[in-house]
Protein backbone atom coordinates (compact mmCIF):
# COMPACT_ATOMS: atom_id res chain seq x y z
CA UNK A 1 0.00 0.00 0.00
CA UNK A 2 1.32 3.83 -1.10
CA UNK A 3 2.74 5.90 1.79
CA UNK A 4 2.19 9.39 1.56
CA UNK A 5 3.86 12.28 3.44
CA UNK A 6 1.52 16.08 3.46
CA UNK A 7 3.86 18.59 4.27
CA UNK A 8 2.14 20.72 6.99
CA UNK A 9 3.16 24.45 7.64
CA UNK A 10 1.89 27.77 9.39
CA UNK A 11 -0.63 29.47 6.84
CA UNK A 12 -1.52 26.31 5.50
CA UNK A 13 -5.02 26.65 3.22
CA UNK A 14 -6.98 23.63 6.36
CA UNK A 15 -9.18 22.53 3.47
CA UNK A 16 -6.84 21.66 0.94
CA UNK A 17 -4.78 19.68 3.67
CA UNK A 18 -7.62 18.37 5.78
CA UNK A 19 -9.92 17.04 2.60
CA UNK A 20 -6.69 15.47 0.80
CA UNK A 21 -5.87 13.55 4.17
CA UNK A 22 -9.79 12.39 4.94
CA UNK A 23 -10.21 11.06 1.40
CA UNK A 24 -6.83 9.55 1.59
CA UNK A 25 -7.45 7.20 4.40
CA UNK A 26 -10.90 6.83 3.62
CA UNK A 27 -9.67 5.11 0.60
CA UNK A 28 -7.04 3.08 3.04
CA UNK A 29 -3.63 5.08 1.81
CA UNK A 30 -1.42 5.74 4.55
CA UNK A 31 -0.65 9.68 4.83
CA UNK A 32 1.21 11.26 7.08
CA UNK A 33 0.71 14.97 8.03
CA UNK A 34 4.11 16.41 9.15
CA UNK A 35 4.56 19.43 9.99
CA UNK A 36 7.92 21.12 8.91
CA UNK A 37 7.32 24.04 11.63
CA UNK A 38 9.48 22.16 14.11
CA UNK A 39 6.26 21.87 16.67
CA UNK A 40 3.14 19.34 16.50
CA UNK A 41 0.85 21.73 15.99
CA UNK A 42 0.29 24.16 13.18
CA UNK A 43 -2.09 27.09 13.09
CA UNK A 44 -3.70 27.50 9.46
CA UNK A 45 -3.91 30.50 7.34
CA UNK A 46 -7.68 31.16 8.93
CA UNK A 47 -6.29 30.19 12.89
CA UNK A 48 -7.54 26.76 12.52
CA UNK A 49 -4.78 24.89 14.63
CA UNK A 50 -3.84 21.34 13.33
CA UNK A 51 -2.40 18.62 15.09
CA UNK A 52 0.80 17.02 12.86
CA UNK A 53 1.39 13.35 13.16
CA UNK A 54 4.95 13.76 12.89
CA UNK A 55 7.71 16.67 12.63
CA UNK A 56 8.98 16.86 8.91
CA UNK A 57 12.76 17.26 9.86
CA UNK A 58 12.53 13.65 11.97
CA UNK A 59 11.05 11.38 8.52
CA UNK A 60 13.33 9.62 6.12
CA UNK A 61 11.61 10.62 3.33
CA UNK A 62 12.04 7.87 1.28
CA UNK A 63 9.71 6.23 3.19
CA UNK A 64 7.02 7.82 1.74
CA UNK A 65 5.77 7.21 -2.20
CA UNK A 66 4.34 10.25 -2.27
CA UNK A 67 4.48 14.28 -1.33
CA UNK A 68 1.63 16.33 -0.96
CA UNK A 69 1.69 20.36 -0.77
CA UNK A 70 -1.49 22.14 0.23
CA UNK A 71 -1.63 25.91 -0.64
CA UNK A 72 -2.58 28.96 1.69
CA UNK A 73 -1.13 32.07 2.32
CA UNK A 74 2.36 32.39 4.21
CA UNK A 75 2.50 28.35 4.02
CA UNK A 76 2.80 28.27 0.54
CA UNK A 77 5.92 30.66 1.15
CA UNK A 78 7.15 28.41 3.84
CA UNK A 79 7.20 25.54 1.61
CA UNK A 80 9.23 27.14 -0.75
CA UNK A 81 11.86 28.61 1.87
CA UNK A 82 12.73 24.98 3.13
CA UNK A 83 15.62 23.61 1.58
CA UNK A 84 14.20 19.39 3.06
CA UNK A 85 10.92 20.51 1.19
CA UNK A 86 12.25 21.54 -2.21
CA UNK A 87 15.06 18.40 -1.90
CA UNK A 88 11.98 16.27 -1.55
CA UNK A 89 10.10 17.69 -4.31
CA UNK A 90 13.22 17.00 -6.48
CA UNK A 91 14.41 13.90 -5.11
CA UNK A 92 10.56 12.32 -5.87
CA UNK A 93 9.62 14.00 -9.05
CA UNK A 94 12.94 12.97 -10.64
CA UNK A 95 12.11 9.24 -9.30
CA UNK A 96 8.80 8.63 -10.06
CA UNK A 97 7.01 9.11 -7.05
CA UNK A 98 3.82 11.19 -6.82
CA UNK A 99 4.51 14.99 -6.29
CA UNK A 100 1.23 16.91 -6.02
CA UNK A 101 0.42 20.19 -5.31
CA UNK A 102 -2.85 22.63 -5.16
CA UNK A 103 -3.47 26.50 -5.01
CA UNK A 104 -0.22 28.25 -4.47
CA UNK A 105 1.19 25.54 -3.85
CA UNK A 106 2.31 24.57 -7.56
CA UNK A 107 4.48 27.40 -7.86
CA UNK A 108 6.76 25.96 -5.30
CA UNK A 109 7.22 22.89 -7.58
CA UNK A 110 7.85 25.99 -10.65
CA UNK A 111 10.43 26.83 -8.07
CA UNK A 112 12.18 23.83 -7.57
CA UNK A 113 12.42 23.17 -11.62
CA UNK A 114 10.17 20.20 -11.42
CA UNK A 115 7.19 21.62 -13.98
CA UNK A 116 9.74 21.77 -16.91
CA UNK A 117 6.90 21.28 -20.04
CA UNK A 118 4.32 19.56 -17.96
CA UNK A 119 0.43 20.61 -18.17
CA UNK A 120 -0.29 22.58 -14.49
CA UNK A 121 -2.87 24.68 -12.59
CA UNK A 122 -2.82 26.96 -9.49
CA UNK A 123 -4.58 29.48 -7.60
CA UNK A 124 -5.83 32.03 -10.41
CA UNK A 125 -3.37 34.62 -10.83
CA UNK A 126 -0.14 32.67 -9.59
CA UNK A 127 0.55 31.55 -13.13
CA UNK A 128 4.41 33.33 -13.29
CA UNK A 129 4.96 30.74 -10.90
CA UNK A 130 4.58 27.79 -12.53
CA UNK A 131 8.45 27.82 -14.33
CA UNK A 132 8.51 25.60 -17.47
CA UNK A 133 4.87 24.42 -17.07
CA UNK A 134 2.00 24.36 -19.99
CA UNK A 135 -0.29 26.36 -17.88
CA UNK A 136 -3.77 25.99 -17.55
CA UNK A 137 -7.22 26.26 -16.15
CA UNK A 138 -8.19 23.19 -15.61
CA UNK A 139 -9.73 21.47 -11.93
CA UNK A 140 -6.68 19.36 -11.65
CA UNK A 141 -3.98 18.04 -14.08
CA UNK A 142 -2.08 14.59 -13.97
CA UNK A 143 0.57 14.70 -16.00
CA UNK A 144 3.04 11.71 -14.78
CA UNK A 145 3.92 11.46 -11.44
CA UNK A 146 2.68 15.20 -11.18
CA UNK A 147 -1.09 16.37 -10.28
CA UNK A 148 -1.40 20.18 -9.68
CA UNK A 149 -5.09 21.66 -8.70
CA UNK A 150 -6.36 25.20 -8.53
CA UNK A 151 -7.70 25.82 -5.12
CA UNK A 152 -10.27 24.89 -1.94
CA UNK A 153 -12.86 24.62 -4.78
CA UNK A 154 -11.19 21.73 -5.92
CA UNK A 155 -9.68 19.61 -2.75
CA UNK A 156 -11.88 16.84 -3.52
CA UNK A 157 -11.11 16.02 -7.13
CA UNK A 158 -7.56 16.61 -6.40
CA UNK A 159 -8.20 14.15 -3.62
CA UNK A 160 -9.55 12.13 -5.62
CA UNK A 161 -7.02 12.19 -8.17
CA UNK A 162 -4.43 10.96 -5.98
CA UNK A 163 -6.63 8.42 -4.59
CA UNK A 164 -7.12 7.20 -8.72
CA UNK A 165 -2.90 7.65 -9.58
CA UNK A 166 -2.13 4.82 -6.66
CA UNK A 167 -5.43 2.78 -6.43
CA UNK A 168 -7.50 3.51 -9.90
CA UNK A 169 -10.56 5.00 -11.14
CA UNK A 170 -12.72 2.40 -9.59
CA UNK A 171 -11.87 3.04 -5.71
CA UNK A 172 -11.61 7.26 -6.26
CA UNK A 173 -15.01 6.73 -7.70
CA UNK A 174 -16.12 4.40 -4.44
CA UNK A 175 -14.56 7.27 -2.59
CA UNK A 176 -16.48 9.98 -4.28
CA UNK A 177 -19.70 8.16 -4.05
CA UNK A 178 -19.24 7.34 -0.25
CA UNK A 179 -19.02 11.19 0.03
CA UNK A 180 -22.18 12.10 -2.18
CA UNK A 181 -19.67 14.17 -4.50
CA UNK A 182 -20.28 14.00 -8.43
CA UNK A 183 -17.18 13.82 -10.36
């Protein structure tokens, strides 16, 4: 079974984490929320406070098949600004493993050079962001090992997406019928 790590920080968009975690293990992945704040609790961008299940700076990150970065204003800028976050991002994208990303969020994989010619989306307006990518408009975008999403709009098909890139169509759409949600 896929292992995934969501990296957790201040300013975090709770929706975007929280919905990608709930759908995860209601589909049976294993995800891990770790916080890279150095504490086991971080406070989201609208002072929701969120318990971690681990600190980001204790995991061996190849543990994990998987990276998840939810957007939200100053966590997105967090993200970016730590160097175990974008050497993750790297390290996975140029491996195979699953690096996905939604609002802001994308434009820290723009930043770490992992979008080069790959279809992307982000939180309107964050476009310059996404370095190398084939912009676009759309909900989500797979494209490989990398799924990009626009915003809190669209947690749950982005959820959903990463539920269908590690178990298939047929359990994301289990997953989105057991929560009355119409792909």
């Amino acid at each position: 079974m896929a292992k995934l790590l969501i990296c957790m920080a201040d300013g975090c968009e709770e929706i975007e984490a929280l919905t990608v975690v709930d759908l995860a293990r209601r589909a049976g992945l294993e995800i891990d929320m770790a916080s890279i704040a150095g504490k086991a609790e971080v406070t989201g961008s609208h002072k929701i406070k969120i318990g971690a299940d681990k600190s980001f700076k204790d995991i061996n990150v190849n543990d994990y098949d998987g990276v998840i970065l939810p957007g939200g204003m100053p966590g997105t800028n967090y993200l970016r600004e730590d160097a175990k976050v974008i050497e993750t991002v790297k390290s996975f994208a140029k491996n195979d493993k699953l690096v996905a990303a939604i609002c802001a969020a994308p434009t820290v994989l723009g930043y770490a050079g992992v979008l080069e010619g790959k279809n992307a989306s982000c939180y309107p307006g964050m476009e310059e962001g996404l370095t190398g990518a084939k912009a676009n408009t759309n909900e989500v975008n797979v494209d490989g090992n990398i799924i990009t999403s626009r915003g809190l709009g669209t947690a749950i098909p982005f959820a959903l997406a990463i539920i269908s890139y590690f178990l298939g169509e047929e359990k994301a759409t289990q997953i989105s019928d057991s929560v009355v949600y119409q792909l």
